[in-house]
PDB file of N, CA and C in Angstrom:
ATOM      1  N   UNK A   1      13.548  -4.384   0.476  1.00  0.00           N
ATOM      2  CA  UNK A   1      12.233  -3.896   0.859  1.00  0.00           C
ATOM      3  C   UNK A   1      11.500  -3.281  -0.330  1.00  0.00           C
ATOM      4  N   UNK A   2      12.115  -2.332  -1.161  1.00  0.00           N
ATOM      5  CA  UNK A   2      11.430  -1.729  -2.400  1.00  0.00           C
ATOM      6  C   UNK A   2      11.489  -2.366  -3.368  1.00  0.00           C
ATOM      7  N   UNK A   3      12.185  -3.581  -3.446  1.00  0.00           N
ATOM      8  CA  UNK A   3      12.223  -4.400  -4.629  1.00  0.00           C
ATOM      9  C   UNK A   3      10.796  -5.028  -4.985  1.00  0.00           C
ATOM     10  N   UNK A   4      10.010  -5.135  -4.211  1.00  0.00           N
ATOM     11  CA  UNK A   4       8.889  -6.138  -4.572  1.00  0.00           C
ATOM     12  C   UNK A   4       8.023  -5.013  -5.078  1.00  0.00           C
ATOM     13  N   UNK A   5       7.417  -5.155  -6.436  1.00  0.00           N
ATOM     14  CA  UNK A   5       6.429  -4.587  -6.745  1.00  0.00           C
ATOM     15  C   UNK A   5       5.078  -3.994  -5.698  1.00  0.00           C
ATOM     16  N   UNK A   6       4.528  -5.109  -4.966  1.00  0.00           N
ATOM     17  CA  UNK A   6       3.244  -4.984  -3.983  1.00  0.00           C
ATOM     18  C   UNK A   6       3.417  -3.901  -2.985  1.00  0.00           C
ATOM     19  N   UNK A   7       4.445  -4.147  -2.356  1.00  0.00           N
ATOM     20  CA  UNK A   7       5.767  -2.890  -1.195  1.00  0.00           C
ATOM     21  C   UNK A   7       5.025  -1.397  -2.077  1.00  0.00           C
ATOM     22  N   UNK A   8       5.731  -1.229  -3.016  1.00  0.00           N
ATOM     23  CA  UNK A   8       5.785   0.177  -3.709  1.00  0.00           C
ATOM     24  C   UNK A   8       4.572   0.631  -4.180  1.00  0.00           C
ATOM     25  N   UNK A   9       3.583  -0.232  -4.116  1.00  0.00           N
ATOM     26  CA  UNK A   9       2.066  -0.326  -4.532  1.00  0.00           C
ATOM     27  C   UNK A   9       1.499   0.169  -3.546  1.00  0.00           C
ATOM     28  N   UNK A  10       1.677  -0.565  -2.426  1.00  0.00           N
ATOM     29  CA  UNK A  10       0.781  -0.193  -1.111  1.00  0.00           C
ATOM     30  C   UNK A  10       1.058   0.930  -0.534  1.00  0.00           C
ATOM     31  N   UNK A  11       2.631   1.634  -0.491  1.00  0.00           N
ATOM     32  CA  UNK A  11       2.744   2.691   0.178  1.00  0.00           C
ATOM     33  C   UNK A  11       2.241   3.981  -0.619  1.00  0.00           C
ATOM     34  N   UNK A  12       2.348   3.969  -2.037  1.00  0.00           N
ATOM     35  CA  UNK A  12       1.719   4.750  -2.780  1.00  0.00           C
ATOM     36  C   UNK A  12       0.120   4.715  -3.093  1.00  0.00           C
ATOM     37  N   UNK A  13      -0.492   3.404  -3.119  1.00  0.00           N
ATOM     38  CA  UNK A  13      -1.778   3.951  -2.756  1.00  0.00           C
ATOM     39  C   UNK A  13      -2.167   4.238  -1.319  1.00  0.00           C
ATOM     40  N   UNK A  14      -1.552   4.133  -0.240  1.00  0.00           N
ATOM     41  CA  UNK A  14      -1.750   4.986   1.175  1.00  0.00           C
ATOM     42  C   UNK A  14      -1.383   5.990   0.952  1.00  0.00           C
ATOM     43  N   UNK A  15      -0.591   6.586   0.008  1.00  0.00           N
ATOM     44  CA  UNK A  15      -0.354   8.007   0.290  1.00  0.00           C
ATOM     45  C   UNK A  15      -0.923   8.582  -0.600  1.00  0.00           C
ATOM     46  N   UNK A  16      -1.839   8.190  -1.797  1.00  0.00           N
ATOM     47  CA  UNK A  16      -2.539   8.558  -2.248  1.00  0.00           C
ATOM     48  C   UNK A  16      -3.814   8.858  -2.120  1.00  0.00           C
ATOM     49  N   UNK A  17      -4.338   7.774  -1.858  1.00  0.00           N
ATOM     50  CA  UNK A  17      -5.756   7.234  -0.955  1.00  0.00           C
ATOM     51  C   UNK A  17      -6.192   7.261   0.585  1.00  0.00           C
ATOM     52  N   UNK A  18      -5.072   7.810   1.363  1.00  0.00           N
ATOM     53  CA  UNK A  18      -4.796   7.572   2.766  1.00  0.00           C
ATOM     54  C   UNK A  18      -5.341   6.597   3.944  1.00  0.00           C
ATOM     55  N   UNK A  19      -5.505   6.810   4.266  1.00  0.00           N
ATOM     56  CA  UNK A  19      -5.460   5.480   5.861  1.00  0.00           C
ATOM     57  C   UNK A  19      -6.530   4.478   4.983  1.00  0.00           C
ATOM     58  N   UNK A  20      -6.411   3.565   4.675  1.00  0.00           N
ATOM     59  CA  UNK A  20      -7.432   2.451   4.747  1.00  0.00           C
ATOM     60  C   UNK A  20      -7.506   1.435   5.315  1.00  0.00           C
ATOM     61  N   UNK A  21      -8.746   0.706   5.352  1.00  0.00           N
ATOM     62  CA  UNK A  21      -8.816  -1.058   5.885  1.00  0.00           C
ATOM     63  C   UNK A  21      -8.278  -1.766   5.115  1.00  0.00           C
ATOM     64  N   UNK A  22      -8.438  -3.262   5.314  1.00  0.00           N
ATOM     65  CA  UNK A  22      -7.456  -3.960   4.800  1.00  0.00           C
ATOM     66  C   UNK A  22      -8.153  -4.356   3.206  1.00  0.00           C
ATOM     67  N   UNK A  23      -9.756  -4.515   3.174  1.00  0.00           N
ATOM     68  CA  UNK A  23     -10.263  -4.929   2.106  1.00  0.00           C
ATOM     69  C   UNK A  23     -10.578  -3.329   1.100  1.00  0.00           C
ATOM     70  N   UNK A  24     -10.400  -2.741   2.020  1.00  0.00           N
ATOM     71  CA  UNK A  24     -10.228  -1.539   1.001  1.00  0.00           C
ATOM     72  C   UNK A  24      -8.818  -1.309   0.080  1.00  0.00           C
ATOM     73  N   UNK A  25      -7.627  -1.828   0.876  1.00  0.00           N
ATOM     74  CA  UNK A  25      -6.795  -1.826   0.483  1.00  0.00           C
ATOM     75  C   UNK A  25      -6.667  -3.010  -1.086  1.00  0.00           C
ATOM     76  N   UNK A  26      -7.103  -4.363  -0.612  1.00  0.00           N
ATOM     77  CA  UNK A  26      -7.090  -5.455  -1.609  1.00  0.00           C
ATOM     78  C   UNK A  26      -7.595  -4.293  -2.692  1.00  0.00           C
ATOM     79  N   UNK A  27      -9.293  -3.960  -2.494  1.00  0.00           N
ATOM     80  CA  UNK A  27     -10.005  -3.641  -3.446  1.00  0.00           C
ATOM     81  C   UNK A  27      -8.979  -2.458  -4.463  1.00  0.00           C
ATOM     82  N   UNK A  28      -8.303  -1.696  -3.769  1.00  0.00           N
ATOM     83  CA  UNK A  28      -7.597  -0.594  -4.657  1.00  0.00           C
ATOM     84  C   UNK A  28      -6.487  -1.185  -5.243  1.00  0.00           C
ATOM     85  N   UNK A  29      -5.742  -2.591  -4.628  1.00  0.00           N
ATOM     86  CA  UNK A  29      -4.401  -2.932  -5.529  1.00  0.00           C
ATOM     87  C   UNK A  29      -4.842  -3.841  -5.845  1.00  0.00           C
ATOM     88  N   UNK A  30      -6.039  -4.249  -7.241  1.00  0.00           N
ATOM     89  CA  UNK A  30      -6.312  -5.220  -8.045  1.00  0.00           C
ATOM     90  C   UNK A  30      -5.379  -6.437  -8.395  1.00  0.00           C
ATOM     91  N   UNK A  31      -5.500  -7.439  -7.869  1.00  0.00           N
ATOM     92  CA  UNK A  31      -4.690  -8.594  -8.403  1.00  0.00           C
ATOM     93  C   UNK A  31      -3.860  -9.355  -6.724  1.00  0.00           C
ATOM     94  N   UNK A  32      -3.720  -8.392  -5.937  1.00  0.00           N
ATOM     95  CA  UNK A  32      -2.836  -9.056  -4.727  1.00  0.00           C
ATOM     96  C   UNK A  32      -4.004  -9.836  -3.920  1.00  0.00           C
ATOM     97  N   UNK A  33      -3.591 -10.915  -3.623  1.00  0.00           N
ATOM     98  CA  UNK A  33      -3.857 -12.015  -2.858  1.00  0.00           C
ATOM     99  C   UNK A  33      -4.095 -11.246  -1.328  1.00  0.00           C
ATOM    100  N   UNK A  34      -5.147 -12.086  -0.348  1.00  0.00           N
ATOM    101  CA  UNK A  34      -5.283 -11.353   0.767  1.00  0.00           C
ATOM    102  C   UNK A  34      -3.815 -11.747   1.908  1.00  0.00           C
ATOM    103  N   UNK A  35      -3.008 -12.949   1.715  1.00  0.00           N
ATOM    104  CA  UNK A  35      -1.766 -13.443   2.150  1.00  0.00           C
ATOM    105  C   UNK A  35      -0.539 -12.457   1.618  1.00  0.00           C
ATOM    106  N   UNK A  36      -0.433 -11.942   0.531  1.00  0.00           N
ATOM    107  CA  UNK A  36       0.427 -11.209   0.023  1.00  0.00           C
ATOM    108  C   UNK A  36       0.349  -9.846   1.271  1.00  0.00           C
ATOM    109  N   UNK A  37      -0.823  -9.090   0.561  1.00  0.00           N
ATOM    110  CA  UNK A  37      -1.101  -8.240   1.376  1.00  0.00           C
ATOM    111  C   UNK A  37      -0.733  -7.809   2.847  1.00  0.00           C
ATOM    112  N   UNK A  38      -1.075  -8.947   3.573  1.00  0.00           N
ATOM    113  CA  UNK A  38      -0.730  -9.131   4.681  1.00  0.00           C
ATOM    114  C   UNK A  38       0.734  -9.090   5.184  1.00  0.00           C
ATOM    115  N   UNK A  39       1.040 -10.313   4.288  1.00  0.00           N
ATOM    116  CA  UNK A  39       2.869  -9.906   4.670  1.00  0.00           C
ATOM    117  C   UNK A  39       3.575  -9.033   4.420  1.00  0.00           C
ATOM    118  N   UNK A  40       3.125  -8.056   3.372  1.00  0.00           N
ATOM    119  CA  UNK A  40       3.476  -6.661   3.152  1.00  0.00           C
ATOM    120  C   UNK A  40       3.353  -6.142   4.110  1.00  0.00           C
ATOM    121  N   UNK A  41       2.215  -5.598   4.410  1.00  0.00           N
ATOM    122  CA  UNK A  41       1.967  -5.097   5.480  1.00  0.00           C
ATOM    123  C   UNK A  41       2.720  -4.763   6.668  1.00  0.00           C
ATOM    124  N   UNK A  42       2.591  -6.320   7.330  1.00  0.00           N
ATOM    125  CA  UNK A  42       3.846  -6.714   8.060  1.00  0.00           C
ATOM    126  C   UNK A  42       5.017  -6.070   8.171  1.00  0.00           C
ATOM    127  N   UNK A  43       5.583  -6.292   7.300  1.00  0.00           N
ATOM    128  CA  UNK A  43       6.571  -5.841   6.465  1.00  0.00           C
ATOM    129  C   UNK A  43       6.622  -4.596   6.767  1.00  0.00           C
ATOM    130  N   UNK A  44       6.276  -3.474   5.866  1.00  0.00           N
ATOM    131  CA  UNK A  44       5.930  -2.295   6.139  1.00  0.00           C
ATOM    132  C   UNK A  44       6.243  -1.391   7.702  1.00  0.00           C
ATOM    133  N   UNK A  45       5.625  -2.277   8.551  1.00  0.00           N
ATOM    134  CA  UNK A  45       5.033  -2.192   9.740  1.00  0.00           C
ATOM    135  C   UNK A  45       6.150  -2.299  10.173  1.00  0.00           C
ATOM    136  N   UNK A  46       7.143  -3.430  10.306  1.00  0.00           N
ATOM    137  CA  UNK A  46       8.249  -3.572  10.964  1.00  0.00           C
ATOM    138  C   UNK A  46       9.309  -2.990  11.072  1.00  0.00           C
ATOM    139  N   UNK A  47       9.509  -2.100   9.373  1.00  0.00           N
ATOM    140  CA  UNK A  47      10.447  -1.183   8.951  1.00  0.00           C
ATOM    141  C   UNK A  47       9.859   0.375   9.329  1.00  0.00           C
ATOM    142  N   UNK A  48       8.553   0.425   9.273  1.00  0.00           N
ATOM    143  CA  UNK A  48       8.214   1.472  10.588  1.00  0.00           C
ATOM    144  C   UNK A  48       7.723   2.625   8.856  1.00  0.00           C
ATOM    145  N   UNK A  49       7.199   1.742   8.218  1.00  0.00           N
ATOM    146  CA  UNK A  49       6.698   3.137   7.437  1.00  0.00           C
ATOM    147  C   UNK A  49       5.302   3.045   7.510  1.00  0.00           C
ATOM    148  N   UNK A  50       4.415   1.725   7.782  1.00  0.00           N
ATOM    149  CA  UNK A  50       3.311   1.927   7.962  1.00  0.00           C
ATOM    150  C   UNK A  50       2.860   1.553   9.664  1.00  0.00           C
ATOM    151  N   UNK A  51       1.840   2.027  10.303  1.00  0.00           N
ATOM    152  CA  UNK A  51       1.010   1.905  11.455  1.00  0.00           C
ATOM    153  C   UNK A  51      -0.409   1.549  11.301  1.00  0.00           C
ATOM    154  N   UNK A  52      -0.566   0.488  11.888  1.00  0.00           N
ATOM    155  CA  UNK A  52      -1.996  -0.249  12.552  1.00  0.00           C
ATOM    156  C   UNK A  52      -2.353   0.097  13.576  1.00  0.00           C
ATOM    157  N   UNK A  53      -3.862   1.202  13.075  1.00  0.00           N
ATOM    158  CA  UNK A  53      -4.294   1.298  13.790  1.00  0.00           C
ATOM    159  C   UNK A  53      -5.507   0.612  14.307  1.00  0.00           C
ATOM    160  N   UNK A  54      -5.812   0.060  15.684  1.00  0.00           N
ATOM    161  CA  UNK A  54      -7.234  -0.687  16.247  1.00  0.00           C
ATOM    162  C   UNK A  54      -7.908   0.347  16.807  1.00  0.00           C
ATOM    163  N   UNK A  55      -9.218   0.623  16.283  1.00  0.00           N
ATOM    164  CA  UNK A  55     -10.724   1.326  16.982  1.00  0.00           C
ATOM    165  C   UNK A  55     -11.225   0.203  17.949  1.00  0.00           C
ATOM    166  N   UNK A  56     -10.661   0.354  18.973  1.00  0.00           N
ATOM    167  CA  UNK A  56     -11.842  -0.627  19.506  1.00  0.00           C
ATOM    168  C   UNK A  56     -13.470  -0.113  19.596  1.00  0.00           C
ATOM    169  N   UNK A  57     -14.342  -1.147  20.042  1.00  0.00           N
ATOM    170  CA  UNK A  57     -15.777  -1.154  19.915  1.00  0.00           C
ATOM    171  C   UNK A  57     -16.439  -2.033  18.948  1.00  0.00           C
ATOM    172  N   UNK A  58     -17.399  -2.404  18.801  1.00  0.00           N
ATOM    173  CA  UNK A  58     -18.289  -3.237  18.239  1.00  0.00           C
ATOM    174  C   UNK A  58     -18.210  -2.374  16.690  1.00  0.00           C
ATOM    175  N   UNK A  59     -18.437  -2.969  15.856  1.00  0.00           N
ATOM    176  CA  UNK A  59     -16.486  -3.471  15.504  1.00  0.00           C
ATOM    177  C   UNK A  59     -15.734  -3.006  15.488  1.00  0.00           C
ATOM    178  N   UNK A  60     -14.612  -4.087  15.639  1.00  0.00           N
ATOM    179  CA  UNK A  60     -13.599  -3.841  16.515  1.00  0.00           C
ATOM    180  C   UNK A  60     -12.621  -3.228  14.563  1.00  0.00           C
ATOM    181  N   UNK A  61     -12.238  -2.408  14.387  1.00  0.00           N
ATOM    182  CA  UNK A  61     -11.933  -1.874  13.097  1.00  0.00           C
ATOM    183  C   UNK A  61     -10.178  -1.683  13.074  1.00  0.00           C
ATOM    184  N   UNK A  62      -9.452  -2.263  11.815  1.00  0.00           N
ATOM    185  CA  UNK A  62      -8.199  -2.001  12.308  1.00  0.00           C
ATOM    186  C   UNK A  62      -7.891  -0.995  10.688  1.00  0.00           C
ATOM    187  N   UNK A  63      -6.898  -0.110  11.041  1.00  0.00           N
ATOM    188  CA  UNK A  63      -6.726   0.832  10.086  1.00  0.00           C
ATOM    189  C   UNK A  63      -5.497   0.531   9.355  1.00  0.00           C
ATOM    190  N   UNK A  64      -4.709   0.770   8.616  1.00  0.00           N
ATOM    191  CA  UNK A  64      -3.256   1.240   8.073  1.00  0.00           C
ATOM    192  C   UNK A  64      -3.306   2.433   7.428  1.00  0.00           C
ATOM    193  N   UNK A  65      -1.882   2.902   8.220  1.00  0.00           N
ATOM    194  CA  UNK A  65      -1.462   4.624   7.795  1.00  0.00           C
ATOM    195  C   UNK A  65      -0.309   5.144   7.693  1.00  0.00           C
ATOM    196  N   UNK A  66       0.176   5.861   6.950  1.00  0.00           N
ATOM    197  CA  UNK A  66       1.458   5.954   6.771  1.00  0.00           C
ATOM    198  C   UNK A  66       2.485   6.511   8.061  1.00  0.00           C
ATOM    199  N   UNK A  67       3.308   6.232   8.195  1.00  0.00           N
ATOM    200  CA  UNK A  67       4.446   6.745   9.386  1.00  0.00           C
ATOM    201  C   UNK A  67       4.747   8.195   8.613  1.00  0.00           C
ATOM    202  N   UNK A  68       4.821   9.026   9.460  1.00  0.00           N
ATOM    203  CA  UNK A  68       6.340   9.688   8.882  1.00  0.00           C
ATOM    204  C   UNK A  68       6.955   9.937   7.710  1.00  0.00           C
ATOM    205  N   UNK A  69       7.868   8.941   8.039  1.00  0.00           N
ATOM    206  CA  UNK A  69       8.555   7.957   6.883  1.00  0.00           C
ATOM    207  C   UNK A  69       7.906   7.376   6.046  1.00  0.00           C
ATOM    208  N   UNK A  70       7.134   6.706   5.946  1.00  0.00           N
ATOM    209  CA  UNK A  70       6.070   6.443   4.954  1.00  0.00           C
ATOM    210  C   UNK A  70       5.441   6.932   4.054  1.00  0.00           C
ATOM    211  N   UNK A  71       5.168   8.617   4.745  1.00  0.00           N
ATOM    212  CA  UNK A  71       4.729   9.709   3.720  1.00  0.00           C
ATOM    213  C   UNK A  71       5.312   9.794   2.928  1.00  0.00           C
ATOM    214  N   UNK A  72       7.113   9.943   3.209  1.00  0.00           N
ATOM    215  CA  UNK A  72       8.319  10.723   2.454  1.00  0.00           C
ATOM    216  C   UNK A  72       8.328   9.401   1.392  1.00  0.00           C
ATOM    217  N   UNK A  73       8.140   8.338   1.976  1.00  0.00           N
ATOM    218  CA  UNK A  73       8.474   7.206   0.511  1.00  0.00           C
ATOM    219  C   UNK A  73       7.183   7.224  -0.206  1.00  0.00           C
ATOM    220  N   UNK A  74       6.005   7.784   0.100  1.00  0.00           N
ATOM    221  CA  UNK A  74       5.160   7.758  -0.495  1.00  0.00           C
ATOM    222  C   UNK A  74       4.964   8.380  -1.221  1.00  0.00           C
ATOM    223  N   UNK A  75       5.578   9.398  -1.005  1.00  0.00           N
ATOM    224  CA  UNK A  75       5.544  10.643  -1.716  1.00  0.00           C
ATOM    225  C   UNK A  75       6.851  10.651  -3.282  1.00  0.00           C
ATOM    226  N   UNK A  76       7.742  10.236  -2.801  1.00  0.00           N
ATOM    227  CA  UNK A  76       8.665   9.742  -3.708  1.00  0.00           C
ATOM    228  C   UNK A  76       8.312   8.009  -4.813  1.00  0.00           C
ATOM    229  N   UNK A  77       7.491   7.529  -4.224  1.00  0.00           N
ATOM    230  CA  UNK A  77       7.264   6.787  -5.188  1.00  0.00           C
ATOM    231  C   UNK A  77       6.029   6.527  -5.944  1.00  0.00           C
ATOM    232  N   UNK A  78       5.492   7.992  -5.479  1.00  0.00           N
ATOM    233  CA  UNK A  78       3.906   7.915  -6.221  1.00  0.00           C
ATOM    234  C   UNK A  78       3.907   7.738  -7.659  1.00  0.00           C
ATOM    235  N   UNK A  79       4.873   8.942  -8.111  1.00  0.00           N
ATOM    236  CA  UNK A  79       5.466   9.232  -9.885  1.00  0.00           C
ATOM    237  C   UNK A  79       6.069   7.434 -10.310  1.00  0.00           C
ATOM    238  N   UNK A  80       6.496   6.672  -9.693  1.00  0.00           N
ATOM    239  CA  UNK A  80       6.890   5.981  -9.700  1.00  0.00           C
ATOM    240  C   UNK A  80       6.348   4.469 -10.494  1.00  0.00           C
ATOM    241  N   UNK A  81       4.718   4.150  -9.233  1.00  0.00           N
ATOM    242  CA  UNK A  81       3.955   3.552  -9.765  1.00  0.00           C
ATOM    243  C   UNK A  81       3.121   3.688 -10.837  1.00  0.00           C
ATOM    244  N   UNK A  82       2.978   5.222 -10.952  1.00  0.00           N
ATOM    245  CA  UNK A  82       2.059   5.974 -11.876  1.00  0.00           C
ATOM    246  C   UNK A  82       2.939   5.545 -13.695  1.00  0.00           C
ATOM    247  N   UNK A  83       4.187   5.705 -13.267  1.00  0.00           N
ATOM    248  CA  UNK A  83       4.945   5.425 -14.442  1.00  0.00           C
ATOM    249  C   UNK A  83       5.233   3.838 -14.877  1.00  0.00           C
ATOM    250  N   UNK A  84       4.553   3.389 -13.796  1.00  0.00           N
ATOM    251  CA  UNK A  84       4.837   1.125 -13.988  1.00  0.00           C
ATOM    252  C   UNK A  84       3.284   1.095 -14.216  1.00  0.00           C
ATOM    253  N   UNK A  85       2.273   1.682 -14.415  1.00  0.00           N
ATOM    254  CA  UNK A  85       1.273   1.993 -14.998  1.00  0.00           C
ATOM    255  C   UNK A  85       0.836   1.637 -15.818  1.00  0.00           C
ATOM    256  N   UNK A  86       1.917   2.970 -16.561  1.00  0.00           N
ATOM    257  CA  UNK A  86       1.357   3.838 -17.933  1.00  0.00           C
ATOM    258  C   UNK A  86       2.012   2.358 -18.775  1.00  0.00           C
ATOM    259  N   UNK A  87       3.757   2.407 -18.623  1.00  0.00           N
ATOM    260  CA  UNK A  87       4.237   1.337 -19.229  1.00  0.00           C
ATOM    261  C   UNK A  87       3.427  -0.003 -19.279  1.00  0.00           C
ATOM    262  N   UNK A  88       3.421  -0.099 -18.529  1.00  0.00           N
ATOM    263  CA  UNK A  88       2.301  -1.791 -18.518  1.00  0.00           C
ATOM    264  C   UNK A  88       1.249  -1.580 -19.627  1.00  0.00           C
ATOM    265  N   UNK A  89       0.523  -0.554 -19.713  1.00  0.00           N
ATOM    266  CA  UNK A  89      -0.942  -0.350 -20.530  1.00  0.00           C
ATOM    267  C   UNK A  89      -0.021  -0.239 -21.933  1.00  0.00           C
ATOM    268  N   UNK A  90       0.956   0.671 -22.088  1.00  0.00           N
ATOM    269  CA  UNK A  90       1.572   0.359 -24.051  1.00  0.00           C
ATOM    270  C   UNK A  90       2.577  -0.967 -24.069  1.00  0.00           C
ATOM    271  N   UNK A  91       2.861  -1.681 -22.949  1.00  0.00           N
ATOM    272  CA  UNK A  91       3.006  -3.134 -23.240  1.00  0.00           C
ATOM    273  C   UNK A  91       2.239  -4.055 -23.909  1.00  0.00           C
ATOM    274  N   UNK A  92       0.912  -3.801 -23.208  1.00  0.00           N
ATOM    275  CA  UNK A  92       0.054  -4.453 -23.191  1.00  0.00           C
ATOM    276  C   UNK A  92      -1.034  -4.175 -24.521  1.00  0.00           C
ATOM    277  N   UNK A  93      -0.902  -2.990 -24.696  1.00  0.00           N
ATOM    278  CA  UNK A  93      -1.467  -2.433 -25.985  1.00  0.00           C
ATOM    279  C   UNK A  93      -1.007  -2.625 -27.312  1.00  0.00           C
ATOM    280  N   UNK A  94      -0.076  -2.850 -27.596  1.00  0.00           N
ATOM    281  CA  UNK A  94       1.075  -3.600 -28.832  1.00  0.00           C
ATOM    282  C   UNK A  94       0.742  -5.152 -29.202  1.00  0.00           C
TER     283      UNK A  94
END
């Protein structure tokens, strides 16, 4: 489950950024596909760290938010991404 880069992306920008939509979500993790996303999600969802939420009404609006559990991994892997970051930018800077 934490092996995939996108996984550790999404729960840390929800717990950074908190509850968002789904194109808010694309828009904050630059580069993931709207199919990726999704099956993360999924994903997420099934292992019970993230929740979809539906507003019904004209429009009909669906949310994602962290569980619980979700917080606590969110919270533990914020330093995490922040540090696959920094590395990437003096990879990339060399």
């Amino acid at each position: 489950m934490f092996s995939s880069r996108w996984t550790i992306e999404i729960l840390a920008a929800l717990y950074i950024a908190g509850d968002r939509r789904f194109n808010e979500l694309r828009t904050l993790l630059r580069g993931i596909s709207s199919r990726t996303l999704s099956d993360k999600l999924t994903t997420c969802q099934q292992h019970g760290l993230v929740s979809r939420v539906v507003e019904e009404g004209p429009p009909i609006r669906v949310t994602y938010r962290l569980t619980t559990h979700g917080r606590t991994c969110g919270r533990l892997l914020g330093p995490l991404v922040a540090y696959m970051k920094v590395q990437k930018e003096l990879v990339e800077s060399e």
